[in-house]
N, C-alpha and C. Protein backbone atom coordinates (compact mmCIF):
# COMPACT_ATOMS: atom_id res chain seq x y z
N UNK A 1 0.85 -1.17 0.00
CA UNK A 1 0.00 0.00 0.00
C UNK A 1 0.89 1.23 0.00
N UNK A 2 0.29 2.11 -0.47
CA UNK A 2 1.08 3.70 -0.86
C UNK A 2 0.32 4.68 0.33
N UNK A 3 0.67 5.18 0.51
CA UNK A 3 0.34 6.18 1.50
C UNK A 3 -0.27 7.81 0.46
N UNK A 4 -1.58 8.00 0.63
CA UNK A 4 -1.96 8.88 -0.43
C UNK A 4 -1.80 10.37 0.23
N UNK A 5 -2.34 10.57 1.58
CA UNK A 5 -2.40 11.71 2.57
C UNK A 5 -2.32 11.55 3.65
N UNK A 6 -1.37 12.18 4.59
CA UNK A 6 -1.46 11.77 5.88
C UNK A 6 -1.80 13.22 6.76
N UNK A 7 -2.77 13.51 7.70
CA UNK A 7 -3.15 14.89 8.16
C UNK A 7 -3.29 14.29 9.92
N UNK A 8 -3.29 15.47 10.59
CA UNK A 8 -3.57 14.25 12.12
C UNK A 8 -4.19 13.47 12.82
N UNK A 9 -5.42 13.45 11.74
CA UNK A 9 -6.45 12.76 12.58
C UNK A 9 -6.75 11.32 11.84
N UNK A 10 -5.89 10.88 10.61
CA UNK A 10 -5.72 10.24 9.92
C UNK A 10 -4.73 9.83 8.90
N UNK A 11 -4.47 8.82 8.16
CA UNK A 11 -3.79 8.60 6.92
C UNK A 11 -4.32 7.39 6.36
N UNK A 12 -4.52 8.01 4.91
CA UNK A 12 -5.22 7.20 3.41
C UNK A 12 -3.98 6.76 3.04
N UNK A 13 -4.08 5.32 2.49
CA UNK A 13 -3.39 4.67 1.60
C UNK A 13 -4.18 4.12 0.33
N UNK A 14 -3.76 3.87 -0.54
CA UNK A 14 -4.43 3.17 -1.70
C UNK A 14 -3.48 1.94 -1.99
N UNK A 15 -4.48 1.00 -1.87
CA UNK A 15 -4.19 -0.41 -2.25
C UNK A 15 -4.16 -0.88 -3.64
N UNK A 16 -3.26 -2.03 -3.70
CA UNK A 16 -2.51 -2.44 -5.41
C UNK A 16 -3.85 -2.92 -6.26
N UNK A 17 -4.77 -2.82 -5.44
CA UNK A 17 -6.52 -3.31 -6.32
C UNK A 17 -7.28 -2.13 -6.65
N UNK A 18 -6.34 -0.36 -5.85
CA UNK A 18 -7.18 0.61 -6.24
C UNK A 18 -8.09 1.13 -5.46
N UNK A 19 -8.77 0.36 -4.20
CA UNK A 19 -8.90 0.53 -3.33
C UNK A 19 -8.12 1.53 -2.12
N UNK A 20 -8.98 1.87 -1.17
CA UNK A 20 -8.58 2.77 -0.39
C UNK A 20 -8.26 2.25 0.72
N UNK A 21 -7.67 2.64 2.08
CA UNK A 21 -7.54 2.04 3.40
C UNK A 21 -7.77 3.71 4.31
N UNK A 22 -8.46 3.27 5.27
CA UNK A 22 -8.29 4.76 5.98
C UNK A 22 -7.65 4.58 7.34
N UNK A 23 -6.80 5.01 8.00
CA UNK A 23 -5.77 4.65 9.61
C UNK A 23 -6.14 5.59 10.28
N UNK A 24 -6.27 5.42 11.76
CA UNK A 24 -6.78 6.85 12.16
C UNK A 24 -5.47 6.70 13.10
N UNK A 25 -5.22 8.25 13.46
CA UNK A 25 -4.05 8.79 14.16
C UNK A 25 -3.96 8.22 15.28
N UNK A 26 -4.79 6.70 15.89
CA UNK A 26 -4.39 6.16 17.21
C UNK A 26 -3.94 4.78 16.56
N UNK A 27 -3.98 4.62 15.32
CA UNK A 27 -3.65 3.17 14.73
C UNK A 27 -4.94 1.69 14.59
N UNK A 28 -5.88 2.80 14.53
CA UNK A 28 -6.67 1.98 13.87
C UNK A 28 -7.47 2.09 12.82
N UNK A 29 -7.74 0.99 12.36
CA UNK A 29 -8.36 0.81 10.77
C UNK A 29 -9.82 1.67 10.94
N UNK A 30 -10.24 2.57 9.82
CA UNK A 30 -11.59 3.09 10.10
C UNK A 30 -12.35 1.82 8.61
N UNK A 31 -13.85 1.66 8.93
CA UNK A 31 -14.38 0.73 8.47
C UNK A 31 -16.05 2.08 8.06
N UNK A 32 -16.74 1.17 6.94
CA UNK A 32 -17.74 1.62 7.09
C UNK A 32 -17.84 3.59 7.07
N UNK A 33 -19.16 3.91 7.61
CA UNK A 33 -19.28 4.99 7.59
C UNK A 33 -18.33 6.23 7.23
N UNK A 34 -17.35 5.75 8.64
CA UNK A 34 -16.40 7.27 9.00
C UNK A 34 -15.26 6.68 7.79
N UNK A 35 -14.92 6.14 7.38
CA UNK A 35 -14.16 6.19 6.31
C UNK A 35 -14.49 6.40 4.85
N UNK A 36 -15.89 6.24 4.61
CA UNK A 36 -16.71 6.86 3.49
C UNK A 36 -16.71 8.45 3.66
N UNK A 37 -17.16 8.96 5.14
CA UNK A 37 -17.00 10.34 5.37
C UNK A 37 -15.51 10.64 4.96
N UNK A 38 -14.88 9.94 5.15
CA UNK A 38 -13.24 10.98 5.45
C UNK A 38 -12.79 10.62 3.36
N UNK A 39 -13.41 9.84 3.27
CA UNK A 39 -12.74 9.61 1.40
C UNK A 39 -13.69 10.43 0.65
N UNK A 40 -14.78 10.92 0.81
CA UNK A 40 -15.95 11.85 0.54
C UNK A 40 -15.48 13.21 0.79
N UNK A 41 -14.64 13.72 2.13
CA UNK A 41 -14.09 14.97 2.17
C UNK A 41 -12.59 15.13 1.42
N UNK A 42 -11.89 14.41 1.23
CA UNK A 42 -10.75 14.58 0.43
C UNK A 42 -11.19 14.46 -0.98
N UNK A 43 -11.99 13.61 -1.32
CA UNK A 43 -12.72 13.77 -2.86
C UNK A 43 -11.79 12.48 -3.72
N UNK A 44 -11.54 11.60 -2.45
CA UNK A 44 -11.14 10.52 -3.41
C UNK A 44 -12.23 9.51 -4.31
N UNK A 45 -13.58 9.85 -3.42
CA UNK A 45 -14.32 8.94 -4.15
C UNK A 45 -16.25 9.93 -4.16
N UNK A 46 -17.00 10.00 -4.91
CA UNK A 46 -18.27 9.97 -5.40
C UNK A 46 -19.07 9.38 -4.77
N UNK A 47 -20.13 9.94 -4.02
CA UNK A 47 -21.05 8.64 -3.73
C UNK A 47 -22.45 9.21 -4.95
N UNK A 48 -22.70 7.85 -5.44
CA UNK A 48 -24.13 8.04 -5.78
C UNK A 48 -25.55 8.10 -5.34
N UNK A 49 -26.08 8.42 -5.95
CA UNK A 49 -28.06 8.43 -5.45
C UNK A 49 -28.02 6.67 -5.13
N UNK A 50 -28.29 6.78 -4.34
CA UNK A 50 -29.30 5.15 -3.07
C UNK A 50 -30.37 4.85 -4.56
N UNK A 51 -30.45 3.94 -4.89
CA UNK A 51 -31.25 3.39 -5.78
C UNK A 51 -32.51 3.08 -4.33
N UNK A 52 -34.02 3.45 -4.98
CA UNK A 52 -34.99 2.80 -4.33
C UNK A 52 -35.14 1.28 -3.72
N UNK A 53 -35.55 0.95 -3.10
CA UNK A 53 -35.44 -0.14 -2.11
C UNK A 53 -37.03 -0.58 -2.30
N UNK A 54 -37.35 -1.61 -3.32
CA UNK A 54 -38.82 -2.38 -3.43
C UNK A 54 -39.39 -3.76 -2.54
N UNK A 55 -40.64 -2.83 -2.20
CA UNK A 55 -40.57 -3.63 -1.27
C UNK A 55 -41.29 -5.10 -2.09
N UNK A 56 -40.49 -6.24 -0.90
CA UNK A 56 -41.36 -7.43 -1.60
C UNK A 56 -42.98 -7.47 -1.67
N UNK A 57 -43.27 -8.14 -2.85
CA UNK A 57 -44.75 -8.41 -2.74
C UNK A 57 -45.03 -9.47 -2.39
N UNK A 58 -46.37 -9.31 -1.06
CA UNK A 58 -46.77 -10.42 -0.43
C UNK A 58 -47.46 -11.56 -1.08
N UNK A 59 -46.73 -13.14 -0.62
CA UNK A 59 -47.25 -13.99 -1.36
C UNK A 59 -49.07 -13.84 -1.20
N UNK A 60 -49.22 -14.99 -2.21
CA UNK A 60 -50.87 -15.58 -2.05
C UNK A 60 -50.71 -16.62 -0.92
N UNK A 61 -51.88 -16.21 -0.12
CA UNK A 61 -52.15 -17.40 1.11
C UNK A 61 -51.92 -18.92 0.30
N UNK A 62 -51.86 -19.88 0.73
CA UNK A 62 -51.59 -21.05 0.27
C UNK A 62 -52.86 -21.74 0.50
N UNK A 63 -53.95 -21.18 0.70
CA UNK A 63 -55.50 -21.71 1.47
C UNK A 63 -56.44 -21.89 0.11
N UNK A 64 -56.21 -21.27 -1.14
CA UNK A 64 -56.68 -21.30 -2.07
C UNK A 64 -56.52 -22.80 -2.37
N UNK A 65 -55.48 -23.26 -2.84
CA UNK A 65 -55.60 -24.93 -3.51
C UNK A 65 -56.50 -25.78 -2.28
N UNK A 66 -56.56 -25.89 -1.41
CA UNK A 66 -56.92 -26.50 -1.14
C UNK A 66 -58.71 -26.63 -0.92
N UNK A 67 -59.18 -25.69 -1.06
CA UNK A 67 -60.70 -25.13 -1.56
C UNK A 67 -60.67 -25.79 -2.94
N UNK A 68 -60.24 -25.72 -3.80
CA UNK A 68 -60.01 -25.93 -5.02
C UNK A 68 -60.44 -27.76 -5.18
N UNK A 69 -59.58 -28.05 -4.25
CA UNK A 69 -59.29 -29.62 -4.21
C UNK A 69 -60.85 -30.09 -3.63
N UNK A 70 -61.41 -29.43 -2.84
CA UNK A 70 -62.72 -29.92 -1.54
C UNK A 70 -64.19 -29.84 -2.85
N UNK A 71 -63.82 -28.89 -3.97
CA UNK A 71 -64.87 -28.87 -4.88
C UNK A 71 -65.12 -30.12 -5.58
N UNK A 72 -63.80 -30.73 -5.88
CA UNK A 72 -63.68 -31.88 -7.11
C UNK A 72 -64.58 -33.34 -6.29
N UNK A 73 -64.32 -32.80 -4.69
CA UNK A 73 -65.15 -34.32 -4.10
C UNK A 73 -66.18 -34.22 -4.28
């Protein structure tokens, strides 16, 4: 890994896949959120629009076939 910026409350590296790593100034790895925040304020990376989230559609009761079946007797 290359070391991209180092400031005090952190240091970015970029990894040989292009990827980012974020270290925070006590030596630990930031994950998730606060490292999206901190690559979002240096402008290493874009976030896009959240695509909508659909909700599932509820099955059919399973009570139908068997009405179905009680006619044929």
């Amino acid at each position: 890994m290359k070391s991209i910026k180092k400031t005090a409350e952190y240091t970015i590296y970029q990894k040989r896949n292009n990827r980012y790593a974020v270290k925070s100034a006590n030596g630990q790895w930031l994950n998730g959120d606060d490292k999206v925040t901190v690559l979002v304020a240096e402008s290493l990376i874009k976030l896009s629009a959240a695509a909508p989230v659909e909700a599932p559609a509820e099955e059919t009761p399973a009570e139908d076939a068997p009405a179905e079946e009680a006619k044929e007797d």
